[in-house]
Protein backbone atom coordinates (compact mmCIF):
# COMPACT_ATOMS: atom_id res chain seq x y z
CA UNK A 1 -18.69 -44.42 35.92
CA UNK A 2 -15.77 -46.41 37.12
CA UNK A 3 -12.85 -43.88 35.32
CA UNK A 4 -11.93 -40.94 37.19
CA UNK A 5 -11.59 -37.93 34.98
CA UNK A 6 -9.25 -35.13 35.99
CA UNK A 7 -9.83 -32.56 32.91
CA UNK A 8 -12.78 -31.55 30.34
CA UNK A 9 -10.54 -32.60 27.82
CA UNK A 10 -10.51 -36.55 28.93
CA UNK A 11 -14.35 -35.92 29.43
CA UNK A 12 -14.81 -34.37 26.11
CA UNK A 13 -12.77 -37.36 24.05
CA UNK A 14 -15.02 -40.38 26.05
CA UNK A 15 -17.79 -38.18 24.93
CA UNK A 16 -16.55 -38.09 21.57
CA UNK A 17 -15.48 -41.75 21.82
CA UNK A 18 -19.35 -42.69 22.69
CA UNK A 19 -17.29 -44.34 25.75
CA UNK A 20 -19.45 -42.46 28.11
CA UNK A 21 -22.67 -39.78 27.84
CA UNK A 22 -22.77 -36.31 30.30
CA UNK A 23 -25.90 -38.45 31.78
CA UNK A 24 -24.06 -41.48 32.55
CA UNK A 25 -21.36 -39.05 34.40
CA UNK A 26 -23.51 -36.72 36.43
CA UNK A 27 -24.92 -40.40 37.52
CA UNK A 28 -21.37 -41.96 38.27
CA UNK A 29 -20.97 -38.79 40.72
CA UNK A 30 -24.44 -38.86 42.36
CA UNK A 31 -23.52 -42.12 43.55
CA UNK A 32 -20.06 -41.04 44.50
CA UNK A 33 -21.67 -38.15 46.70
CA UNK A 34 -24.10 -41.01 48.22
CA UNK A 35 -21.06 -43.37 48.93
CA UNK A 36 -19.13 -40.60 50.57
CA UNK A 37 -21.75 -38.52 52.31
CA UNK A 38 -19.85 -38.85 55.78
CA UNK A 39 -17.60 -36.59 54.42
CA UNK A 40 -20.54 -33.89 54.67
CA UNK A 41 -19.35 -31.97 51.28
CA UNK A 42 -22.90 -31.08 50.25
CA UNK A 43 -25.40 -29.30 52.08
CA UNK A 44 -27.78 -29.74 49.00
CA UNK A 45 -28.04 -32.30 45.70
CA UNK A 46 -29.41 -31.18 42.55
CA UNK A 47 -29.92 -34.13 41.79
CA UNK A 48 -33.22 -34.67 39.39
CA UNK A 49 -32.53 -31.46 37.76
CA UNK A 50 -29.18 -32.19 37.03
CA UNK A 51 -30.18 -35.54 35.76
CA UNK A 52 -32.38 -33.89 33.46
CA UNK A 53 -30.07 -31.12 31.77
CA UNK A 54 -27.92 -33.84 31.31
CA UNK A 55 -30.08 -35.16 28.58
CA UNK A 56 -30.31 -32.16 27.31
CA UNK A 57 -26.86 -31.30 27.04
CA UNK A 58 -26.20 -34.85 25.45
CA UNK A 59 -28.74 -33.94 22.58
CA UNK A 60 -27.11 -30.24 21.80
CA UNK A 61 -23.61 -32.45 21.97
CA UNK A 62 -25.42 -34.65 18.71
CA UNK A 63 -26.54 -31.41 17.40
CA UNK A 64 -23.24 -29.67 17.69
CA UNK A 65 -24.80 -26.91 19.55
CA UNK A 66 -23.18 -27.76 22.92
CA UNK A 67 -21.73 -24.83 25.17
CA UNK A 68 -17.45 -24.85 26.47
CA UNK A 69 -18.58 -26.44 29.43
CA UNK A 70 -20.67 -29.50 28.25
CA UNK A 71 -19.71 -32.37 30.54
CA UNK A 72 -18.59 -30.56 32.80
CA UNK A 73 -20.04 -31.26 36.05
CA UNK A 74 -19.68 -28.21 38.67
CA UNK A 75 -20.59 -27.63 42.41
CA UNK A 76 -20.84 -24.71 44.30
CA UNK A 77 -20.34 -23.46 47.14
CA UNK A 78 -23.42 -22.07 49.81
CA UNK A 79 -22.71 -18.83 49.18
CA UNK A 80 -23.24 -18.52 45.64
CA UNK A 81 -27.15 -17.45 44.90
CA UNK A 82 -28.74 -19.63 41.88
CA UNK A 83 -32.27 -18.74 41.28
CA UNK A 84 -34.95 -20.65 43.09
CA UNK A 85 -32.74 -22.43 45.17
CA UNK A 86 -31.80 -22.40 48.57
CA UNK A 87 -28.68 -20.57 49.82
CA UNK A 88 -27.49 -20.47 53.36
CA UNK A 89 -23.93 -19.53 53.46
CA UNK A 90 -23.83 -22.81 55.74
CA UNK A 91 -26.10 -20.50 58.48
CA UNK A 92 -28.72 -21.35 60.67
CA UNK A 93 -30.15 -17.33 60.11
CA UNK A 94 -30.40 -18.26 56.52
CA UNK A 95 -32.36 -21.52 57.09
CA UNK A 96 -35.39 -21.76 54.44
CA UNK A 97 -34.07 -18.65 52.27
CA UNK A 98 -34.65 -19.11 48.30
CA UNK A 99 -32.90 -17.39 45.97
CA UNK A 100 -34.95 -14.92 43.73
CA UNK A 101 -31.45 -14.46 41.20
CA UNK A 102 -28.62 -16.15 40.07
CA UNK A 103 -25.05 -14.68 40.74
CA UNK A 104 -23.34 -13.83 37.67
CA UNK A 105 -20.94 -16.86 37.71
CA UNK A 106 -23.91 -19.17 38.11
CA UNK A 107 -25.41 -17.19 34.94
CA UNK A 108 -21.95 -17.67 33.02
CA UNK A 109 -21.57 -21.09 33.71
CA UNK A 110 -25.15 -22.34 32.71
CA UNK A 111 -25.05 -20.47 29.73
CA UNK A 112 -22.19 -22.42 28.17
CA UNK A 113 -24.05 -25.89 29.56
CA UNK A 114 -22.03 -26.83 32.88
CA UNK A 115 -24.19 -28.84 34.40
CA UNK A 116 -24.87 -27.74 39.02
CA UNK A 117 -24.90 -30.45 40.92
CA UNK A 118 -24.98 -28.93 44.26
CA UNK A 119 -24.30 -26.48 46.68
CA UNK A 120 -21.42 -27.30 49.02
CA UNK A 121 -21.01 -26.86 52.64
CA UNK A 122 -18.55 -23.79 54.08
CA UNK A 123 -17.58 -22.20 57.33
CA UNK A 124 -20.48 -20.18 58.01
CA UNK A 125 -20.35 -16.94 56.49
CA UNK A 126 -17.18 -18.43 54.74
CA UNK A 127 -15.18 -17.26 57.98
CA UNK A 128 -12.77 -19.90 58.97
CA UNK A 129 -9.69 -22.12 57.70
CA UNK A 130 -11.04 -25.47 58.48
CA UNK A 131 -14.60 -25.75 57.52
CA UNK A 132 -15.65 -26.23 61.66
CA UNK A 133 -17.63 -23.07 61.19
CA UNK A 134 -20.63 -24.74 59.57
CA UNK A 135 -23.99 -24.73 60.91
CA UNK A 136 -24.16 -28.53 59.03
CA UNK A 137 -21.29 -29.49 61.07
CA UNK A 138 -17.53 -30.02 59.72
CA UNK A 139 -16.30 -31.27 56.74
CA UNK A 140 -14.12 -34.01 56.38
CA UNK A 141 -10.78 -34.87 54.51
CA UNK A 142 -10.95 -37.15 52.00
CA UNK A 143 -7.04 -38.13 52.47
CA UNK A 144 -7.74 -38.57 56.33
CA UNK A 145 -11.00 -38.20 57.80
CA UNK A 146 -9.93 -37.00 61.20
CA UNK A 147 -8.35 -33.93 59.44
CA UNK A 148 -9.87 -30.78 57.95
CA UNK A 149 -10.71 -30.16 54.63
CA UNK A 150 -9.53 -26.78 55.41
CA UNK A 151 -11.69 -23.34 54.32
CA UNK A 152 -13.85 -21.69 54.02
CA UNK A 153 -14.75 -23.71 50.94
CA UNK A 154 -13.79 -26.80 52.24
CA UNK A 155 -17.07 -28.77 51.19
CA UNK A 156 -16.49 -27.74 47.60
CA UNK A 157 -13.10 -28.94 47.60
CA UNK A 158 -13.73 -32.05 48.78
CA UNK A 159 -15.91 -32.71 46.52
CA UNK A 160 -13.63 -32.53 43.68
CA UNK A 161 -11.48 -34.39 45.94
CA UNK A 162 -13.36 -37.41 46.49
CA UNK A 163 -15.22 -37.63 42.83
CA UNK A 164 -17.95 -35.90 43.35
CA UNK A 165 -17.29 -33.57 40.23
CA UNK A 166 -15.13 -32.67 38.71
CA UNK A 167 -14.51 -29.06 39.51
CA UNK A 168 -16.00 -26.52 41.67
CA UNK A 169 -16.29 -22.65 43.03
CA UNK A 170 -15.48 -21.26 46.17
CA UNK A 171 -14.75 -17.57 47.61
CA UNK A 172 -11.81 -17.02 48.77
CA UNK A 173 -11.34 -13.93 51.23
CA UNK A 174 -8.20 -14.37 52.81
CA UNK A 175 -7.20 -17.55 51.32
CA UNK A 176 -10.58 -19.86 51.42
CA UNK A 177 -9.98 -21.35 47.86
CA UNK A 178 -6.24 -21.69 48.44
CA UNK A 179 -5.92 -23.34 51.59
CA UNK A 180 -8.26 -25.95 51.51
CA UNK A 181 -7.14 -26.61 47.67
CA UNK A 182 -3.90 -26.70 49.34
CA UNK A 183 -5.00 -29.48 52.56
CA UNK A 184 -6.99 -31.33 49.44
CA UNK A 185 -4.00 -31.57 46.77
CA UNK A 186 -6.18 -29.64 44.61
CA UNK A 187 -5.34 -26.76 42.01
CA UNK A 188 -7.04 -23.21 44.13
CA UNK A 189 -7.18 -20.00 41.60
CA UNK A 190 -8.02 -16.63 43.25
CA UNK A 191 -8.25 -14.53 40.37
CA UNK A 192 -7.32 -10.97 41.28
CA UNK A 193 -9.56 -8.48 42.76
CA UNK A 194 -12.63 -7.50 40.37
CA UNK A 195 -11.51 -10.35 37.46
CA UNK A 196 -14.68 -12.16 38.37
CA UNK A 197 -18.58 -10.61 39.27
CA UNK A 198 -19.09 -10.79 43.05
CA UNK A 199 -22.82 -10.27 42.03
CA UNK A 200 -25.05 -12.86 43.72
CA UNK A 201 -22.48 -13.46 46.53
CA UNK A 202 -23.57 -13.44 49.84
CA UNK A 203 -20.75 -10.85 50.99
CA UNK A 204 -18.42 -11.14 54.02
CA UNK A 205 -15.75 -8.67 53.62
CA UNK A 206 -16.39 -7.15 49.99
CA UNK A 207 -13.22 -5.10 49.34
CA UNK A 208 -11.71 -8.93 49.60
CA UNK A 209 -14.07 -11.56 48.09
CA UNK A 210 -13.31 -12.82 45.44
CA UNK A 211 -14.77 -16.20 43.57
CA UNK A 212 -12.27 -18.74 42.93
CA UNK A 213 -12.00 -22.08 41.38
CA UNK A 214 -11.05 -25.57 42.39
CA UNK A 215 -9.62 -28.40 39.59
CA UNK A 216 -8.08 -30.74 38.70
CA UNK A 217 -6.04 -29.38 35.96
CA UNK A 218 -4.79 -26.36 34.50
CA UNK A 219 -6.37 -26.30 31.32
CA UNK A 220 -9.92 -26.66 33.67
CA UNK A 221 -8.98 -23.60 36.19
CA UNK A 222 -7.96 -21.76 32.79
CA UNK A 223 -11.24 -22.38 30.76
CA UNK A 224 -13.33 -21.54 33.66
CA UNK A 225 -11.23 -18.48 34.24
CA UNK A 226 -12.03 -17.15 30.89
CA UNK A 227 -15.48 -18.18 31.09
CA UNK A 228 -16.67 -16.15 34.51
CA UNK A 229 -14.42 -13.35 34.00
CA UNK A 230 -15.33 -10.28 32.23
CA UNK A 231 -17.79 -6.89 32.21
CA UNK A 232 -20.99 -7.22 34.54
CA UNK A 233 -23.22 -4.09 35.06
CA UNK A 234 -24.07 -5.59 38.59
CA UNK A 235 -20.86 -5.25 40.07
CA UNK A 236 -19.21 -1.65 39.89
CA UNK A 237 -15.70 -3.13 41.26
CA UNK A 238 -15.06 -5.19 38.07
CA UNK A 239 -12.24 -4.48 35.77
CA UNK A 240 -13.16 -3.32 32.34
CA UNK A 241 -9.82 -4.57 31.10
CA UNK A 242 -10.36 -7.03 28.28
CA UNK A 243 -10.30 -11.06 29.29
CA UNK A 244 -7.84 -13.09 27.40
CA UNK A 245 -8.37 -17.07 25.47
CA UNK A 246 -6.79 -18.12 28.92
CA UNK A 247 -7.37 -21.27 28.22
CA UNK A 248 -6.50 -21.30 24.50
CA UNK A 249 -3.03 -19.46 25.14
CA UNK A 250 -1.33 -21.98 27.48
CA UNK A 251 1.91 -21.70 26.97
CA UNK A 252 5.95 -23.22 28.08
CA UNK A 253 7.15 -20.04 29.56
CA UNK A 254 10.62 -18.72 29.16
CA UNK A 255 12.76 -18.64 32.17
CA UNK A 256 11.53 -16.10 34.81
CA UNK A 257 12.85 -14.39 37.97
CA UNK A 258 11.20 -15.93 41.49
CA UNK A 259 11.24 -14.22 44.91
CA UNK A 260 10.87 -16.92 47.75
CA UNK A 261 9.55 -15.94 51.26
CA UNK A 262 13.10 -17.01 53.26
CA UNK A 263 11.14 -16.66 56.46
CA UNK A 264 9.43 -19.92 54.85
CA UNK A 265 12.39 -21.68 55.51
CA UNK A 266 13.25 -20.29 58.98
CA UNK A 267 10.22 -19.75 60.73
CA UNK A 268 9.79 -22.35 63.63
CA UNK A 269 5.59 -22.27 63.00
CA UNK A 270 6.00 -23.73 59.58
CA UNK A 271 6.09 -27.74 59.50
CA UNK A 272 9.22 -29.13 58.66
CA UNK A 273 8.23 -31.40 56.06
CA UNK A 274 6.68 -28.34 54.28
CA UNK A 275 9.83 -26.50 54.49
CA UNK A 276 11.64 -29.69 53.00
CA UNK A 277 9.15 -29.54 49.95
CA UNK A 278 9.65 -25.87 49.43
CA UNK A 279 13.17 -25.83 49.67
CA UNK A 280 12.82 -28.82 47.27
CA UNK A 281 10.71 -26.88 44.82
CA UNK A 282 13.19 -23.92 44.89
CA UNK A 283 16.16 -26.28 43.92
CA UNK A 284 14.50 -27.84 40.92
CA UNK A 285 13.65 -24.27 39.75
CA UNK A 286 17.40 -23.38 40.23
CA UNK A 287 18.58 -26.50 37.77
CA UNK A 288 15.67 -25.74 35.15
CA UNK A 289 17.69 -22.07 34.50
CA UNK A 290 15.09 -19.93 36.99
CA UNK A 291 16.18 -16.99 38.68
CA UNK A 292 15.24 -18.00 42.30
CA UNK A 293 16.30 -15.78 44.90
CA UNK A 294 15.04 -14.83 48.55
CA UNK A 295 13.72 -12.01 49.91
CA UNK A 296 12.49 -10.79 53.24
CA UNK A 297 8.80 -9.03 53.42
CA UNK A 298 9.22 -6.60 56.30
CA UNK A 299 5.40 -6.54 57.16
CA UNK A 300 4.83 -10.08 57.16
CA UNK A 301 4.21 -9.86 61.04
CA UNK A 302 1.28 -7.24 60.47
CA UNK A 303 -0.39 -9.63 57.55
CA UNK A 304 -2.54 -11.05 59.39
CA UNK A 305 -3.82 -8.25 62.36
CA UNK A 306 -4.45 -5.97 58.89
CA UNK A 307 -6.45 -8.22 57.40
CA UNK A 308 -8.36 -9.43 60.59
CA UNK A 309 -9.08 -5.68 61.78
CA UNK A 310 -10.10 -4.72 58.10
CA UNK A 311 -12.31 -8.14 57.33
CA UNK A 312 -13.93 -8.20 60.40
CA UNK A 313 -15.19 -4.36 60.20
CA UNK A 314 -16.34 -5.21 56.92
CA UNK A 315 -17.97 -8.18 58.00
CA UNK A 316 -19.75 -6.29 60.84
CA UNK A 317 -21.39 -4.07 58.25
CA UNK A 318 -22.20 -6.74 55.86
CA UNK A 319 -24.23 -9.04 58.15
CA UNK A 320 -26.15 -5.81 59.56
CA UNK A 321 -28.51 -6.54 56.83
CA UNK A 322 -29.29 -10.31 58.68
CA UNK A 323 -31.77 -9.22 61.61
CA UNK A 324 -35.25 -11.84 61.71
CA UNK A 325 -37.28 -9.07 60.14
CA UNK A 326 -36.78 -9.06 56.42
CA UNK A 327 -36.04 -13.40 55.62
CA UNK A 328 -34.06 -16.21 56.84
CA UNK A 329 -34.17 -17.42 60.96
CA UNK A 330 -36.45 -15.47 63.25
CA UNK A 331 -36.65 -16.15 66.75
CA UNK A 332 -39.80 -17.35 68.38
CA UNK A 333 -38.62 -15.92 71.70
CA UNK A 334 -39.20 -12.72 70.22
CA UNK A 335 -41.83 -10.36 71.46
CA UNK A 336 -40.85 -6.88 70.61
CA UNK A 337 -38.55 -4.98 67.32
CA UNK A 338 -35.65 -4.93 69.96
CA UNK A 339 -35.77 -8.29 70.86
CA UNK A 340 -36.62 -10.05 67.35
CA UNK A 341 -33.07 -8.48 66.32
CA UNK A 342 -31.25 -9.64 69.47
CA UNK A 343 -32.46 -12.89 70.20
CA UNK A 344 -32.49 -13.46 66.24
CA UNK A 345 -29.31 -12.96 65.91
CA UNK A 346 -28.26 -13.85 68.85
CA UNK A 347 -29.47 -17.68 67.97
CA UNK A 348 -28.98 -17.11 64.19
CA UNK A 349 -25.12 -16.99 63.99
CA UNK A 350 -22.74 -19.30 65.07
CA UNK A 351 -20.18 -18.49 67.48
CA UNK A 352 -17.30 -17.81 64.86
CA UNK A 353 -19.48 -15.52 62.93
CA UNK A 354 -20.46 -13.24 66.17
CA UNK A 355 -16.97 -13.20 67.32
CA UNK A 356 -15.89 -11.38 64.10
CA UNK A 357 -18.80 -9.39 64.30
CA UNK A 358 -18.40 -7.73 67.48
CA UNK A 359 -14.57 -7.38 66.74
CA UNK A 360 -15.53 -5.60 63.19
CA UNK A 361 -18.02 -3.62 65.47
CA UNK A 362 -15.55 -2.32 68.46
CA UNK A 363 -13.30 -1.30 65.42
CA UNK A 364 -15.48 0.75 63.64
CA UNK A 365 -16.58 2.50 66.69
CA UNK A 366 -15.90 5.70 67.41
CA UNK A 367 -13.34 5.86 70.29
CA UNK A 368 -11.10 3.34 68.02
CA UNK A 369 -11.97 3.89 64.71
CA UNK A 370 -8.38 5.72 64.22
CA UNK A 371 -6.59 3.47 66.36
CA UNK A 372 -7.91 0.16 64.63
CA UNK A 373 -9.63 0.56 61.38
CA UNK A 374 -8.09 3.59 59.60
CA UNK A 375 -4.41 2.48 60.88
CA UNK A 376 -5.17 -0.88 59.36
CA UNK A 377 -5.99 1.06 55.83
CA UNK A 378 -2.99 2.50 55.78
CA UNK A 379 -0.92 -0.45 56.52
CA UNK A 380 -2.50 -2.29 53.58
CA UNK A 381 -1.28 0.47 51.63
CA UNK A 382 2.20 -0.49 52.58
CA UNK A 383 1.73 -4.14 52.11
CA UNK A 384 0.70 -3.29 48.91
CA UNK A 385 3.41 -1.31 47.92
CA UNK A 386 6.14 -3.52 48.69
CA UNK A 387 4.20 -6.28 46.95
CA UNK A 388 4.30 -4.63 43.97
CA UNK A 389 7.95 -3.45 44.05
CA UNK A 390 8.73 -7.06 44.14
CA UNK A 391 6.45 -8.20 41.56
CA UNK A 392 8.29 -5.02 39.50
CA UNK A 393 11.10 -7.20 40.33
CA UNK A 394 10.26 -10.67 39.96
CA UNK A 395 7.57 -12.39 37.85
CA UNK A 396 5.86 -14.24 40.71
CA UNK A 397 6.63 -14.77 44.41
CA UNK A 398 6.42 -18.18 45.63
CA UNK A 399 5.61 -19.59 49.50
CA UNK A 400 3.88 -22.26 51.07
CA UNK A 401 -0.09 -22.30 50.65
CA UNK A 402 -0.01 -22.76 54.28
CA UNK A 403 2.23 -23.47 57.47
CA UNK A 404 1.48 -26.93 57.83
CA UNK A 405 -0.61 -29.70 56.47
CA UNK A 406 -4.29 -30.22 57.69
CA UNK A 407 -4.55 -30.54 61.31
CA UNK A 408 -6.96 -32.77 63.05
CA UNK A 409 -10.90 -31.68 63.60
CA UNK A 410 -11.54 -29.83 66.51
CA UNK A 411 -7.70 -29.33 67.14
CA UNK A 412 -7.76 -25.68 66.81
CA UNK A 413 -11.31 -24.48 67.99
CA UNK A 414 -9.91 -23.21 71.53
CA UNK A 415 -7.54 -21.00 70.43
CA UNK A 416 -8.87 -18.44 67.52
CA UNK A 417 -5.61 -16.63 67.38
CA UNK A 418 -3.80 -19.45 66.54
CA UNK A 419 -6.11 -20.77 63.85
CA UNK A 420 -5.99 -17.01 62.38
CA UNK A 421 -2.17 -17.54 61.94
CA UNK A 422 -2.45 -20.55 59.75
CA UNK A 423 -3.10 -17.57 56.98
CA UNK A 424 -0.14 -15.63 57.36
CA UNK A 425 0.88 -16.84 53.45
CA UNK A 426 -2.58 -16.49 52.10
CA UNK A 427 -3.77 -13.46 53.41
CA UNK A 428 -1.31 -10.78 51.21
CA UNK A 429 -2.36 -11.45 47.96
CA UNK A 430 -5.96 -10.96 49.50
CA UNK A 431 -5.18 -7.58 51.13
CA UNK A 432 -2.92 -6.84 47.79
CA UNK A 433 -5.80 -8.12 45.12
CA UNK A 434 -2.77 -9.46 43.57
CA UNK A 435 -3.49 -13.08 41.60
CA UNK A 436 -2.72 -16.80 43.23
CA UNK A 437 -2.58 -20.07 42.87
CA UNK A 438 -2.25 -22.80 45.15
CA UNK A 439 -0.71 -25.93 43.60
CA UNK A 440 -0.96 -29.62 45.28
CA UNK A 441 2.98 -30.68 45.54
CA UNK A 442 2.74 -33.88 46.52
CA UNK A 443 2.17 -36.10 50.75
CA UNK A 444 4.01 -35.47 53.32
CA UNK A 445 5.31 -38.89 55.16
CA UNK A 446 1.82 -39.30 56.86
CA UNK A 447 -0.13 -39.25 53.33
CA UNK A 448 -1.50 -35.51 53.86
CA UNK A 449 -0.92 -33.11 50.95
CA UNK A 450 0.97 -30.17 50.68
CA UNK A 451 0.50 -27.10 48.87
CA UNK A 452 2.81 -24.55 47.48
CA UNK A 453 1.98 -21.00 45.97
CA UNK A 454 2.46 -18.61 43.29
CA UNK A 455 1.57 -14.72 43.36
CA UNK A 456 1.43 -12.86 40.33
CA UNK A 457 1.31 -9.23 39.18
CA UNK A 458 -2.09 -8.20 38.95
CA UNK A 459 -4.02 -9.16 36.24
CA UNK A 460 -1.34 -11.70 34.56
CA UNK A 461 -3.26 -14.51 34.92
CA UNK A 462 -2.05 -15.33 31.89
CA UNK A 463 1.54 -15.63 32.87
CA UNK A 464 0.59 -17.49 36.69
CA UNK A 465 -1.50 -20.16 35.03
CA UNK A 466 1.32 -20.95 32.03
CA UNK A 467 4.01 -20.55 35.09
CA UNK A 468 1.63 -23.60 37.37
CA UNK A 469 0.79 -25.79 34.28
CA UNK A 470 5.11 -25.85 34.11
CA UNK A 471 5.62 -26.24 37.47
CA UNK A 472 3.54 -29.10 38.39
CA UNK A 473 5.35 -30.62 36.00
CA UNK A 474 8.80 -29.95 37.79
């Protein structure tokens, strides 16, 4: 496979074309992930079994029997359960542990014949924004190896990135599909909160996660969108609310009214060639007949301690369940009940994933408990109101994906606080449930891409993916 497809729909027409067979691809991107396995994008390869429901899906394509996804070739990321296969959520606690059920999305995209070729490496737990988090070690940036890929999900966005296939799924939390899509110059979808099952996800902060996709294309992110979305008697936090033909209702929308963050433009932590691109963006709205006005969000400067306090606690309670008695990592210091949950965990979790755990855990206790954790609920209350009186006044909000481009490996590690900044533009729509998109806007002057973003009301996912199909366009 020399050409490098960027939609289903050039796939589809080669197929069509007899140019190339769904075999023939899933082998052009084996070899791919074999050229480029420096980049440490995979922590697993499907390889023989996806090899072999290739030729099957090439024989329902001669039958006319073939499912929406047929050549489609799909990674996911390690948190994502598929039956009898290993998932590890990129931790050394989860080393060995099978997977006795598929998620939901793994069910819904097997069922209309996307073919899994792997599961991709995250920050461990999916907590982090640079994929440094892993247990398999970092992954790198295709555009510049001595960068992040960004994350948590930054192993499945590389490997759309660097050819590996064509689109994949991540979590994103408090931006984990965004940002990296954003460092990788990649289209990042967070659907909004309870679009998509979160059953069969290994859980960090569950009144956040949500599973997102990472494409090339529009048309991709929408077909997939209408594909995992929907009812699921697994997951009591899904919408019942009817899923539209996303995919089959793309549409050139009329003009609309934007709010833009002005503190983008001001703030002396974003990059400067970032604020050049967004300014640039806002112009060319302006001449195509766009209402594109600023506005100031007066809680921007409690985004981010909100979300920390209320992920973390959530995190705390999640991971509970990891202790060396039940599966996954046990300790063979251990001696005793007491110290098979200590020393397991203690040597289980990375040091990311323990520092949000005892944070969650002196929240949540009972001297601070008001102070920390039920302040924090209220605040997101207020975030969310003032989100949606300005998505009662504007159709979307638009800001940068993140405050600069990818920074270099091991840049960041010394100073969590400052790393936990670089998501003060993802984390609202996470702590809103709000829809958003993360579109690749072209380099900056050192070759790095740069992302901008859309927020939407929620569920018009309609309206955000017609809006970015436009605007990349622009």
């Amino acid at each position: 496979m020399t050409k490098v497809y960027t939609s289903l729909n050039e796939i589809r027409s080669d197929i069509i074309a007899h140019k190339i067979t769904v075999e023939k691809l899933v082998e052009g991107y084996l070899v791919n992930i074999k050229k480029y396995a420096e980049l440490n994008a995979f922590n697993e390869i499907f390889e023989e079994e996806a090899l072999l429901l290739a030729k099957k899906i090439d024989s329902k394509i001669k039958e006319g029997t073939a499912g929406k996804l047929a050549g489609m070739v799909i990674a996911i990321k390690d948190n994502i359960c598929y039956k009898d296969h290993k998932a590890s959520a990129s931790s050394k606690i989860l080393e060995g542990f099978t997977s006795i059920y598929s998620s939901t999305v793994v069910e819904r995209l097997l069922s209309e014949d996307a073919i899994i070729i792997g599961r991709c490496n995250c920050d461990e737990f999916a907590m982090g924004g640079s994929n440094e988090n892993s247990y398999y070690g970092p992954v790198k940036n295709f555009a510049n190896q001595a960068k992040v890929s960004g994350g948590s999900s930054g192993g499945s966005t590389v490997a759309v990135q660097a050819n590996m296939c064509l689109a994949s799924l991540g979590t994103d939390t408090g931006g984990s599909v965004r940002q990296p899509a954003s460092f990788c110059g990649l289209i990042g979808l967070k659907p909004t909160y309870g679009r998509i099952s979160r059953h069969g996800i290994i859980a960090y902060a569950s009144s956040f996660d949500q599973v997102g996709t990472v494409t090339q294309s529009i048309e991709d992110a929408a077909l997939l969108l209408e594909i995992l979305s929907g009812a699921d008697e697994y997951d009591s936090t899904l919408s019942t609310k009817a899923v539209p033909a996303f995919s089959q209702n793309l549409s050139t929308p009329t003009p609309k009214k934007i709010a833009y963050l002005q503190e983008a433009l001001t703030s002396p932590g974003v990059d400067e060639e970032v604020k050049t691109t967004f300014n640039t963006y806002i112009q060319k709205l302006k001449a195509e007949g766009h209402t594109v006005e600023p506005i100031t969000f007066k809680y921007l400067d409690y985004l981010v301690p909100t979300y920390y306090v209320l992920a973390t606690a959530e995190a705390s309670s999640n991971l509970s369940r990891y202790d060396g008695v039940h599966y996954g990592y046990r300790s063979l210091q251990a001696t005793d009940l007491q110290s098979t949950y200590k020393k397991s965990r203690s040597e289980g979790f990375g040091k990311e994933v323990k520092r949000r755990i005892m944070l969650g855990t002196f929240v949540l206790s009972a001297g601070y408990y008001d102070a920390y954790y039920a302040k924090a609920q209220k605040v997101r209350r207020l975030i969310r109101q003032q989100t949606d009186e300005i998505l009662n006044n504007y159709n979307f909000m638009l800001l940068p994906t993140a405050p600069e481009p990818a920074f270099n490996i091991g840049n960041e590690e010394n100073d969590p606080v400052k790393t936990y900044l670089h998501d003060i533009f993802t984390v609202q729509a996470s702590l809103t449930g709000t829809p958003a998109i993360s579109l690749p806007v072209g380099n900056n002057k050192a070759g790095l891409p740069i992302g901008l973003q859309l927020i939407a009301k929620h569920f018009e996912e309609q309206e955000l993916l017609n809006f970015s199909n436009y605007f990349l366009k622009l």
